[in-house]
PDB file of N, CA and C in Angstrom:
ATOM      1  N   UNK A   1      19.733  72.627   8.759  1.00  0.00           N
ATOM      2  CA  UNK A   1      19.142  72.543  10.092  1.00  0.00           C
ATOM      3  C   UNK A   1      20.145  73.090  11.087  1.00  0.00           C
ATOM      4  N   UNK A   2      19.517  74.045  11.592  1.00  0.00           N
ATOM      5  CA  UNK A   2      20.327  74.488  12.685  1.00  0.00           C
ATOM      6  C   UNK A   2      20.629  73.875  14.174  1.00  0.00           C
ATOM      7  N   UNK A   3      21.586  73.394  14.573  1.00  0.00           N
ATOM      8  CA  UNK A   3      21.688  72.980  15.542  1.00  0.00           C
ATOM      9  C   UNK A   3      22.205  73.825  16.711  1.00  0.00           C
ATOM     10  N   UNK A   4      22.029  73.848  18.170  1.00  0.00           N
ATOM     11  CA  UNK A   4      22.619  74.599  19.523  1.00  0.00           C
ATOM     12  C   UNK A   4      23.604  73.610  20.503  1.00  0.00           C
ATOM     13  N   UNK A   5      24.763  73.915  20.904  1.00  0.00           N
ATOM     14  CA  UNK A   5      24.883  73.049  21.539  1.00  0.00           C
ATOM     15  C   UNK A   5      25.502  73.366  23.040  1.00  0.00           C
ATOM     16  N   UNK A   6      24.646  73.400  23.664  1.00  0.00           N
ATOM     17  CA  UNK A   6      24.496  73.402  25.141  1.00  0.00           C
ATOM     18  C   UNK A   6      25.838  72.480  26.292  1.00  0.00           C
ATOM     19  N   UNK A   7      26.385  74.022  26.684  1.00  0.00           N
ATOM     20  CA  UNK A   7      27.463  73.466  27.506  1.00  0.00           C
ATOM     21  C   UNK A   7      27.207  73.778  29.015  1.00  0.00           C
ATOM     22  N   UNK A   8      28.070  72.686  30.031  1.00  0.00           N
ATOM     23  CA  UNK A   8      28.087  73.439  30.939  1.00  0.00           C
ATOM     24  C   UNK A   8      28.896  74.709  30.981  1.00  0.00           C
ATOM     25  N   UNK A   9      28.883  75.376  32.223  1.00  0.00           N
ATOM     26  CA  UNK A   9      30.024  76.510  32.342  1.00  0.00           C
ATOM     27  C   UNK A   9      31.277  76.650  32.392  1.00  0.00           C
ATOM     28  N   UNK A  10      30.764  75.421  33.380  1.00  0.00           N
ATOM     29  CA  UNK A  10      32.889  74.857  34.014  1.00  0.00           C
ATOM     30  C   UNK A  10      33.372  74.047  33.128  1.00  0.00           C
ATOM     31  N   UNK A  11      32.203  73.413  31.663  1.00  0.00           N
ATOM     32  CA  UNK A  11      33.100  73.059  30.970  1.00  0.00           C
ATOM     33  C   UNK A  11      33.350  73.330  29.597  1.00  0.00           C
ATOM     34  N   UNK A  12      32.948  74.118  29.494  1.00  0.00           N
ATOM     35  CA  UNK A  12      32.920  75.460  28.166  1.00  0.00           C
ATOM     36  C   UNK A  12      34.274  75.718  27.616  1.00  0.00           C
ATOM     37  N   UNK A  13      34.869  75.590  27.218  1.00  0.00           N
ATOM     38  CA  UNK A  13      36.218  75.741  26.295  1.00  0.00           C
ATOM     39  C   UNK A  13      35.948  77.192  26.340  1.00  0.00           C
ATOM     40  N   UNK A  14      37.133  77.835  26.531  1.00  0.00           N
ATOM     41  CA  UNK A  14      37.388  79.429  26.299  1.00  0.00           C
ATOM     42  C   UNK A  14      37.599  79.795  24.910  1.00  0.00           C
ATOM     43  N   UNK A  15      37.353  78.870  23.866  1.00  0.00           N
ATOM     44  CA  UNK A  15      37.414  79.599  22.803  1.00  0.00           C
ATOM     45  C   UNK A  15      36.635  79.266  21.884  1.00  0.00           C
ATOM     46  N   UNK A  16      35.518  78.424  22.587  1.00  0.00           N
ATOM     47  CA  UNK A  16      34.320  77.494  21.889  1.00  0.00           C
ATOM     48  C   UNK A  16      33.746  79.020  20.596  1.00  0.00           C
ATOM     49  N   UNK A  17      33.524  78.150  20.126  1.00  0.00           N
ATOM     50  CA  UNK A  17      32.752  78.682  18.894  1.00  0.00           C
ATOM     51  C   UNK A  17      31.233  78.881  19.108  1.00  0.00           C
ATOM     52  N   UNK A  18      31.150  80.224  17.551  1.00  0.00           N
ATOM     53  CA  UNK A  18      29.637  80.337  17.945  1.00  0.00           C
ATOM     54  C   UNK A  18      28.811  79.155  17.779  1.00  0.00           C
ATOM     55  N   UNK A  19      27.308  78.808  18.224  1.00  0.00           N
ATOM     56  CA  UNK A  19      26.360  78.051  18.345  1.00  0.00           C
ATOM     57  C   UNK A  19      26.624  77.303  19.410  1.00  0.00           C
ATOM     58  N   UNK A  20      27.575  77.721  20.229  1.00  0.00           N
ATOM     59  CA  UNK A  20      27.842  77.110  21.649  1.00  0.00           C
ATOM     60  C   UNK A  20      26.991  77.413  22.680  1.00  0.00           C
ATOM     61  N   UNK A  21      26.061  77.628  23.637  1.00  0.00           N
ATOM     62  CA  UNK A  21      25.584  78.152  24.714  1.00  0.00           C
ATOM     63  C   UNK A  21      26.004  77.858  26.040  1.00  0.00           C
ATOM     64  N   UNK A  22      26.562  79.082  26.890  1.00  0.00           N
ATOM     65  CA  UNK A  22      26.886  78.202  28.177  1.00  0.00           C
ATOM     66  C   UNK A  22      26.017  78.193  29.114  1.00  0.00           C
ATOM     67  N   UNK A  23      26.051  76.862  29.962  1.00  0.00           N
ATOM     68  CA  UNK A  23      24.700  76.945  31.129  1.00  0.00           C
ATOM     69  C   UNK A  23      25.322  76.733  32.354  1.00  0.00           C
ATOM     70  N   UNK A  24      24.347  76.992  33.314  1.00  0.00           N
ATOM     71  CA  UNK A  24      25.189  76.578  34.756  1.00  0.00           C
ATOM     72  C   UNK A  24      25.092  75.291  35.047  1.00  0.00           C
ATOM     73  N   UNK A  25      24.183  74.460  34.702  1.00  0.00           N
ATOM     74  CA  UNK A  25      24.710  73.166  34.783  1.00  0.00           C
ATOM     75  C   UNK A  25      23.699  72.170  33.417  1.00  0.00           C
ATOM     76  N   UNK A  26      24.560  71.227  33.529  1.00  0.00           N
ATOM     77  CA  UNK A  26      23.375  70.460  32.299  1.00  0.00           C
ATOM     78  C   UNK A  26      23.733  68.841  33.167  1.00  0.00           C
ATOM     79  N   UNK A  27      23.986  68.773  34.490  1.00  0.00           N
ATOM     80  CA  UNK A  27      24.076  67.725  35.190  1.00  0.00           C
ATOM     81  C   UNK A  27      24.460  66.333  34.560  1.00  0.00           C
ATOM     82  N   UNK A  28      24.678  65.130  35.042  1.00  0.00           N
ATOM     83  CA  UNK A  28      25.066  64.766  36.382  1.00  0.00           C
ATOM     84  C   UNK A  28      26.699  65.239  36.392  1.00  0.00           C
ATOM     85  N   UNK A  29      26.302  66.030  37.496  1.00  0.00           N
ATOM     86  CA  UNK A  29      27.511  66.790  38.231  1.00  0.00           C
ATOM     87  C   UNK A  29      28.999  65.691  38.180  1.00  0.00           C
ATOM     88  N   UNK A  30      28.863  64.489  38.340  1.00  0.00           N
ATOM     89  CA  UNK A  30      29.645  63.448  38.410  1.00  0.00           C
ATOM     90  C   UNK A  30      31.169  63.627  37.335  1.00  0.00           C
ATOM     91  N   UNK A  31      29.938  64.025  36.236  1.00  0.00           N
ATOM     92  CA  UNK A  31      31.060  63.803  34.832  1.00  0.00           C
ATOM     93  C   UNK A  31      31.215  65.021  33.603  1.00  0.00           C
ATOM     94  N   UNK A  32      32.124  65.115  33.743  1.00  0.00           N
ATOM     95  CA  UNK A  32      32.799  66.585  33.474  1.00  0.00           C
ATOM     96  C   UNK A  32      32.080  66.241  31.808  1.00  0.00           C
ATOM     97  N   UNK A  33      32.370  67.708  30.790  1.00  0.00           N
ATOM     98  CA  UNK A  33      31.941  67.502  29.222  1.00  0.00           C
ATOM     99  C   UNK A  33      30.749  67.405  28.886  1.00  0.00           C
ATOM    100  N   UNK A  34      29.954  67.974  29.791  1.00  0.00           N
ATOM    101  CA  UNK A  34      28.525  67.347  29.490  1.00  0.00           C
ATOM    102  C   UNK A  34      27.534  68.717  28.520  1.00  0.00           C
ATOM    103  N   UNK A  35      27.088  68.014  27.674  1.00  0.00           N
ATOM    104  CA  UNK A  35      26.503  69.099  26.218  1.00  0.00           C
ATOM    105  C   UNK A  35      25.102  68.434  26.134  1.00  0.00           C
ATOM    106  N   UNK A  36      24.507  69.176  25.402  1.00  0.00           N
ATOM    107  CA  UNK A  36      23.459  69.097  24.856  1.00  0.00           C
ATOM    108  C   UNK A  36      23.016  69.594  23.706  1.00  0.00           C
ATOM    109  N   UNK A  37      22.688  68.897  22.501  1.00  0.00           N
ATOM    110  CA  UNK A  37      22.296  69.088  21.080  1.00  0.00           C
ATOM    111  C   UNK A  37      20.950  68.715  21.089  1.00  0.00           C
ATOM    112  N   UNK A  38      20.693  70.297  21.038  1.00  0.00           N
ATOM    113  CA  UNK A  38      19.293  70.096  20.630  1.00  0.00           C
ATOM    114  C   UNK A  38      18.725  71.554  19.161  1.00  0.00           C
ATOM    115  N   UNK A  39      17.752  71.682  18.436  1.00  0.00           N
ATOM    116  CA  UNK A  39      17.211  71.838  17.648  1.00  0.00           C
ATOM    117  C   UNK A  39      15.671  71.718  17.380  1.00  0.00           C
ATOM    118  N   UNK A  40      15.057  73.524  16.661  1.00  0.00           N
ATOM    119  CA  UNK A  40      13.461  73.208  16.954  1.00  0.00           C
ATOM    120  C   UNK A  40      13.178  72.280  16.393  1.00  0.00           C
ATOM    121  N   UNK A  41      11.856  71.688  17.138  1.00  0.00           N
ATOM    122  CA  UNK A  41      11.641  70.694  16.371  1.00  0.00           C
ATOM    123  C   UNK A  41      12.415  69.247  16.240  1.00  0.00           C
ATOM    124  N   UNK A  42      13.539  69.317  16.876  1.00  0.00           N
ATOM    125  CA  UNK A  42      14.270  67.866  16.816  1.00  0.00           C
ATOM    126  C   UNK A  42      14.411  67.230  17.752  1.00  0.00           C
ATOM    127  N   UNK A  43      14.485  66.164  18.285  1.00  0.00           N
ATOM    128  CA  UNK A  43      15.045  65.465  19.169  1.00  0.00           C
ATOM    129  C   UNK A  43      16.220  66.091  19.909  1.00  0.00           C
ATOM    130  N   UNK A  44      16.199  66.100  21.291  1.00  0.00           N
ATOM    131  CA  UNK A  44      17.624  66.578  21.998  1.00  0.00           C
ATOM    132  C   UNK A  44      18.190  65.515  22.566  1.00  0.00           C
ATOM    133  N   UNK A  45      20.042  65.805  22.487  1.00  0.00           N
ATOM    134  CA  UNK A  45      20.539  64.898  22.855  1.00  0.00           C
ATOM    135  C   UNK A  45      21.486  65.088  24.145  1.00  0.00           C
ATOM    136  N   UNK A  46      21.544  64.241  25.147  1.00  0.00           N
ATOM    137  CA  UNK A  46      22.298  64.711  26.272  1.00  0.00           C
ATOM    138  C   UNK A  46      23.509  63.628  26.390  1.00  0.00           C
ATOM    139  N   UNK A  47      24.746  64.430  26.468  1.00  0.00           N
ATOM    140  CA  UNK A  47      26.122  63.428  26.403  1.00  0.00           C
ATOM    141  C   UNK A  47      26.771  64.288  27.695  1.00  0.00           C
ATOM    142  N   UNK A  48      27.789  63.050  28.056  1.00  0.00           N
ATOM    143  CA  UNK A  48      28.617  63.697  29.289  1.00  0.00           C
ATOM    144  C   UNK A  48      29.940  62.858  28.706  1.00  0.00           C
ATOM    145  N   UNK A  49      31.104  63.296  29.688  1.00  0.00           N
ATOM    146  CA  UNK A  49      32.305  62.712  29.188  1.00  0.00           C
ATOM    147  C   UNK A  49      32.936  63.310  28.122  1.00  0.00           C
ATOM    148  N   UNK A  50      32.486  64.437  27.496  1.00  0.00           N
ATOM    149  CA  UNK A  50      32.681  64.642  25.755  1.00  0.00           C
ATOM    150  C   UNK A  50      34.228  65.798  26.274  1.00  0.00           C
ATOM    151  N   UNK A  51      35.323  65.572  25.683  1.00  0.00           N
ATOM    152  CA  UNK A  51      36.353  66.138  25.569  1.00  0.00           C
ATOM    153  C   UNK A  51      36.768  66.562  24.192  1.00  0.00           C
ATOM    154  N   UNK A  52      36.621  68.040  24.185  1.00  0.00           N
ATOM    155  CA  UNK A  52      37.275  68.529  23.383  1.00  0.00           C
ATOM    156  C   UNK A  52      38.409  67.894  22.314  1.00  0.00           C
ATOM    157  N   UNK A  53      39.157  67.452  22.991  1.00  0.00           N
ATOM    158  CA  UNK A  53      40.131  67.509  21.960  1.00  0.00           C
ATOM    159  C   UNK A  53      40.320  66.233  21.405  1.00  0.00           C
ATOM    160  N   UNK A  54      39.626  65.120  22.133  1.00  0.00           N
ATOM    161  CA  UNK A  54      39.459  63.701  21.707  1.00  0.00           C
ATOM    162  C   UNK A  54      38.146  63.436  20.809  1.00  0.00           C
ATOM    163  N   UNK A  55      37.061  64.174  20.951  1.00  0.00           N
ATOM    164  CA  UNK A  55      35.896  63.648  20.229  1.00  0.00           C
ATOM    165  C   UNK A  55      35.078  64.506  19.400  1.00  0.00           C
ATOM    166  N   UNK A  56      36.173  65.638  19.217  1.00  0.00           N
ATOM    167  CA  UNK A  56      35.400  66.850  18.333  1.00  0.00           C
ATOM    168  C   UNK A  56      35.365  65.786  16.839  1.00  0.00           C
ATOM    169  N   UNK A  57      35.837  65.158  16.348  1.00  0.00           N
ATOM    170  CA  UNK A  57      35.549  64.744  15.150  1.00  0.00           C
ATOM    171  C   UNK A  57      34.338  63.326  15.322  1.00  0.00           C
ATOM    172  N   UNK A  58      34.248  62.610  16.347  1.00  0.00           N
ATOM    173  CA  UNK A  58      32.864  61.866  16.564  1.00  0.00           C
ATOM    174  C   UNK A  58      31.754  62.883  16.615  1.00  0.00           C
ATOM    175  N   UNK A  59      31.670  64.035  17.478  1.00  0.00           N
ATOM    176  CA  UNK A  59      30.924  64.642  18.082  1.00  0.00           C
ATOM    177  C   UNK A  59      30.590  65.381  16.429  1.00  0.00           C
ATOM    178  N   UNK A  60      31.008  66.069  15.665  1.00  0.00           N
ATOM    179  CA  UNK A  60      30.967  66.244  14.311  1.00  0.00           C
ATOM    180  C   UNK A  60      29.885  65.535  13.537  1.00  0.00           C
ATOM    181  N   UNK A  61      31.074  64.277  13.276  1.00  0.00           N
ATOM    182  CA  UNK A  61      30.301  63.214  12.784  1.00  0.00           C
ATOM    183  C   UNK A  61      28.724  63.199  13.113  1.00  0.00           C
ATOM    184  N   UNK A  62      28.550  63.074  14.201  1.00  0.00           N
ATOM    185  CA  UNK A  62      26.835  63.038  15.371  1.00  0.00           C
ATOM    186  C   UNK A  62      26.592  63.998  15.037  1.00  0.00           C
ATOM    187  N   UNK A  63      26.558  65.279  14.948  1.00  0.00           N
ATOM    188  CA  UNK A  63      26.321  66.546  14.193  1.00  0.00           C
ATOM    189  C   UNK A  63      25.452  66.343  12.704  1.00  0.00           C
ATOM    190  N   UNK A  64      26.267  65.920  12.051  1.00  0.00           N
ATOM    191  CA  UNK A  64      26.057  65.516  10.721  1.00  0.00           C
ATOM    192  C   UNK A  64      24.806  64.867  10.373  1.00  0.00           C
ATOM    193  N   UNK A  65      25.000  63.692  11.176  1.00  0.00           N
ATOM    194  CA  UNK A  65      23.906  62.469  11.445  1.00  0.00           C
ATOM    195  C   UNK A  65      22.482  63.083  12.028  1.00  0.00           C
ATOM    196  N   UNK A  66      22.490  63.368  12.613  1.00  0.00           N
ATOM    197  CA  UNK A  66      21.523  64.140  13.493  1.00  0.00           C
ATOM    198  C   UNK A  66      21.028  65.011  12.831  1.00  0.00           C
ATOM    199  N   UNK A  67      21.457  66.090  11.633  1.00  0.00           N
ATOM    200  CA  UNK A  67      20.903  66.768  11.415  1.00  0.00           C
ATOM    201  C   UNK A  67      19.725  66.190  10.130  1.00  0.00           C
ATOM    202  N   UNK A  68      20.300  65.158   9.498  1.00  0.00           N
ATOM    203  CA  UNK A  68      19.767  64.636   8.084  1.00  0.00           C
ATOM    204  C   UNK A  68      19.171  63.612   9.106  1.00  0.00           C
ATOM    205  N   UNK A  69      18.678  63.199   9.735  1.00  0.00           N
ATOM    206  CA  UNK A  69      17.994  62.030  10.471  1.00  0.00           C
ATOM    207  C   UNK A  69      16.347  62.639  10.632  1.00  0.00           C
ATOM    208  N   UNK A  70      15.326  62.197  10.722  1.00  0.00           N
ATOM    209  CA  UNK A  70      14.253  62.500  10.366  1.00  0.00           C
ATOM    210  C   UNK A  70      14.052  62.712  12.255  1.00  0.00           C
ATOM    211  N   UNK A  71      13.788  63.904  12.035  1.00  0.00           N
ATOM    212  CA  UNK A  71      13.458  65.431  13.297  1.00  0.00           C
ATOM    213  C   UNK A  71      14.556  65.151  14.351  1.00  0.00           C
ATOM    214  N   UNK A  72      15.518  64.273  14.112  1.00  0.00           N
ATOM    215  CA  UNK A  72      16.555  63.904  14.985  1.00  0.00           C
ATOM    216  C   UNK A  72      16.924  63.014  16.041  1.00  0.00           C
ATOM    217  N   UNK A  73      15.646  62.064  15.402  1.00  0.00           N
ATOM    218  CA  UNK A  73      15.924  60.857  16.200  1.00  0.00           C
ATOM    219  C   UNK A  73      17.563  59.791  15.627  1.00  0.00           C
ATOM    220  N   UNK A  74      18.313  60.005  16.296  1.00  0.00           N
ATOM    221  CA  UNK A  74      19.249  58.944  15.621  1.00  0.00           C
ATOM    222  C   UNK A  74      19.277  57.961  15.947  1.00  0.00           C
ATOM    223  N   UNK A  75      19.758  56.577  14.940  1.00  0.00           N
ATOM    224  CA  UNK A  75      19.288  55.210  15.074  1.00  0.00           C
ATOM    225  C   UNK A  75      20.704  55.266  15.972  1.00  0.00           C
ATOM    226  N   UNK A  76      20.657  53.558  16.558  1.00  0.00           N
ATOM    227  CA  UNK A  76      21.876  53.231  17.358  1.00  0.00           C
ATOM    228  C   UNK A  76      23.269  53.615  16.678  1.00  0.00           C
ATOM    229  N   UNK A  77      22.734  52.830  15.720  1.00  0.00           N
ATOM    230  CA  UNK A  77      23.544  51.935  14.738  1.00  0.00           C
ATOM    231  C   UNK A  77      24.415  53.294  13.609  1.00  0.00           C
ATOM    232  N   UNK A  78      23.217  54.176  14.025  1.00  0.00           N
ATOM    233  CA  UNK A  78      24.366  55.178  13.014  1.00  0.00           C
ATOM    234  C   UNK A  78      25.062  56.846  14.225  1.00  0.00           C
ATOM    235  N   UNK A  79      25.333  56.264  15.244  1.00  0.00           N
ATOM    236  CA  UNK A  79      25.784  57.318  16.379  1.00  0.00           C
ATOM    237  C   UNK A  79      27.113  56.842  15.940  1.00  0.00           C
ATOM    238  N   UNK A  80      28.010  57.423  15.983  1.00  0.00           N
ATOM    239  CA  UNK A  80      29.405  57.360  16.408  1.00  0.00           C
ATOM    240  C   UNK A  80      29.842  56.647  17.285  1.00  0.00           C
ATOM    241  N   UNK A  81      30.424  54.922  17.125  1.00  0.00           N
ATOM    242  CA  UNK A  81      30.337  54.145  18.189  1.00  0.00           C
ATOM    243  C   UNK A  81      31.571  55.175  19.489  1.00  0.00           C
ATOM    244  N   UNK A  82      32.118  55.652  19.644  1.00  0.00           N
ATOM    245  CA  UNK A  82      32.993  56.371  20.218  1.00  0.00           C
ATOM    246  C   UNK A  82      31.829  57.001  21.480  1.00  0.00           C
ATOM    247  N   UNK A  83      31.196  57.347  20.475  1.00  0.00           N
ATOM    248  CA  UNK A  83      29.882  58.203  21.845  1.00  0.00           C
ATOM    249  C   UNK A  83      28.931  57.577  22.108  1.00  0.00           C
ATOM    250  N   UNK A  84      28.729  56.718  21.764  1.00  0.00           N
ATOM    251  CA  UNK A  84      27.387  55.832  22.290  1.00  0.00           C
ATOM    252  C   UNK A  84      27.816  55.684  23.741  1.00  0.00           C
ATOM    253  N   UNK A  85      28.501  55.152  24.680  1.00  0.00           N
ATOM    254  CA  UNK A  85      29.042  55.059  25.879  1.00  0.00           C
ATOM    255  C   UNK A  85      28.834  56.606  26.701  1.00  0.00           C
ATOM    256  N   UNK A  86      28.794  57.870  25.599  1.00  0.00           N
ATOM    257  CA  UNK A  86      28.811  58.980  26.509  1.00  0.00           C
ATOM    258  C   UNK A  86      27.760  59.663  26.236  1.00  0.00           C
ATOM    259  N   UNK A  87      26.422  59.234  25.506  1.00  0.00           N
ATOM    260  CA  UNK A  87      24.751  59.285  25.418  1.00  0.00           C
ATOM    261  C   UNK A  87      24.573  58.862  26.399  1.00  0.00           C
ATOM    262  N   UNK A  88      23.957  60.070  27.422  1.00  0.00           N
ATOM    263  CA  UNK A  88      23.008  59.324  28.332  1.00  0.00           C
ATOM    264  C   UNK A  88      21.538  59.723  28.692  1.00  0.00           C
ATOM    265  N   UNK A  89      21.226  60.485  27.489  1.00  0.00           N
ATOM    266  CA  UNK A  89      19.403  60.728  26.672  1.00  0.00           C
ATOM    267  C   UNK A  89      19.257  60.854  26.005  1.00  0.00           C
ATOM    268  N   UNK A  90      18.053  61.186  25.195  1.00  0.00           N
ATOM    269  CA  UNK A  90      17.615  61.868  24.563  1.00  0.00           C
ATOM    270  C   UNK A  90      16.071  62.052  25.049  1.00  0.00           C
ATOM    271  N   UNK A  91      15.858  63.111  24.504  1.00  0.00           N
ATOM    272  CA  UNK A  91      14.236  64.109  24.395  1.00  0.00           C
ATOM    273  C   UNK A  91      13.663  64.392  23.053  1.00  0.00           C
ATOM    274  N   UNK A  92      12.577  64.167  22.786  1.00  0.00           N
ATOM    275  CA  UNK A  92      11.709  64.054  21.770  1.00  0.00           C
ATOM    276  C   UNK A  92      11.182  65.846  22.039  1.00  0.00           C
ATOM    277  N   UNK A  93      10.883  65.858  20.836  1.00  0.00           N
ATOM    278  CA  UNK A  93      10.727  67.598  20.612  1.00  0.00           C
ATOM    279  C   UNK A  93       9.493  68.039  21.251  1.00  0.00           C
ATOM    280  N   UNK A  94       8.937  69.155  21.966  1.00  0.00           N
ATOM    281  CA  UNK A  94       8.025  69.304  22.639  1.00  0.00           C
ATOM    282  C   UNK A  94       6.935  68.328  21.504  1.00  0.00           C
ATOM    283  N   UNK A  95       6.091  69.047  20.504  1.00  0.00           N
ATOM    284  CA  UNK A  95       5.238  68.009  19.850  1.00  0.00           C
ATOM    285  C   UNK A  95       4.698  66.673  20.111  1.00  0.00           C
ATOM    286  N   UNK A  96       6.068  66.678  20.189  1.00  0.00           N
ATOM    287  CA  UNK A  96       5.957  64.875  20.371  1.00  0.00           C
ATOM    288  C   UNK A  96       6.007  64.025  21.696  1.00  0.00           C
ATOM    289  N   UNK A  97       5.324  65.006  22.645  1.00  0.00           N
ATOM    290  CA  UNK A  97       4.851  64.420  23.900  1.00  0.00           C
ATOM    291  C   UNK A  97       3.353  64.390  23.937  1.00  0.00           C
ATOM    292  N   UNK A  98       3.026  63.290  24.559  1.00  0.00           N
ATOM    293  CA  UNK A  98       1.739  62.538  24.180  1.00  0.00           C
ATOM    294  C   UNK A  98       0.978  63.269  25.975  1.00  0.00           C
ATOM    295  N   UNK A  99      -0.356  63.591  25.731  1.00  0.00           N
ATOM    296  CA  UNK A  99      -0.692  64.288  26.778  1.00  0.00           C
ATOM    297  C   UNK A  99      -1.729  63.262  27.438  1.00  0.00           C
TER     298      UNK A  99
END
């Protein structure tokens, strides 16, 4: 499963790797690190706070999880307690909005 993961601009690492995308903002403006993992078809996830060099191996981990999780809903209980504090959505895949 392929995953994208959606950065802001200003906080885009200059040497981020591919499957990175940069955006002009993925808000709240407040708090620097802010990404977004999302995937067709899967659940998207919106985190802020996320620093490079402290949570690339949680943020991994959540990678992992997320991808083997059924369309990408992840349970509480199996997020990376490290990032649960810096989840502050998720989005259900177009589909799966009820009209």
């Amino acid at each position: 499963m392929d995953a994208t993961i959606h950065v802001c601009r200003g906080c885009k690492p200059r040497d981020a790797a591919p499957g990175i995308v940069p955006h002009a903002c993925r808000g709240p403006c407040g708090a620097p690190g802010r990404i977004v993992v999302s995937g067709p078809g899967r659940w998207s996830w919106l985190l802020a706070g996320i620093s490079p060099g402290e949570d690339i191996t949680a943020l991994a981990t959540f990678l992992d999880v997320w991808r083997l999780a059924p369309a990408g809903l992840v349970p509480k209980n199996d997020r990376p307690e490290r990032l649960r504090p810096k989840i502050l959505g998720r989005v259900p895949p177009p589909n799966q909005f009820m009209t």
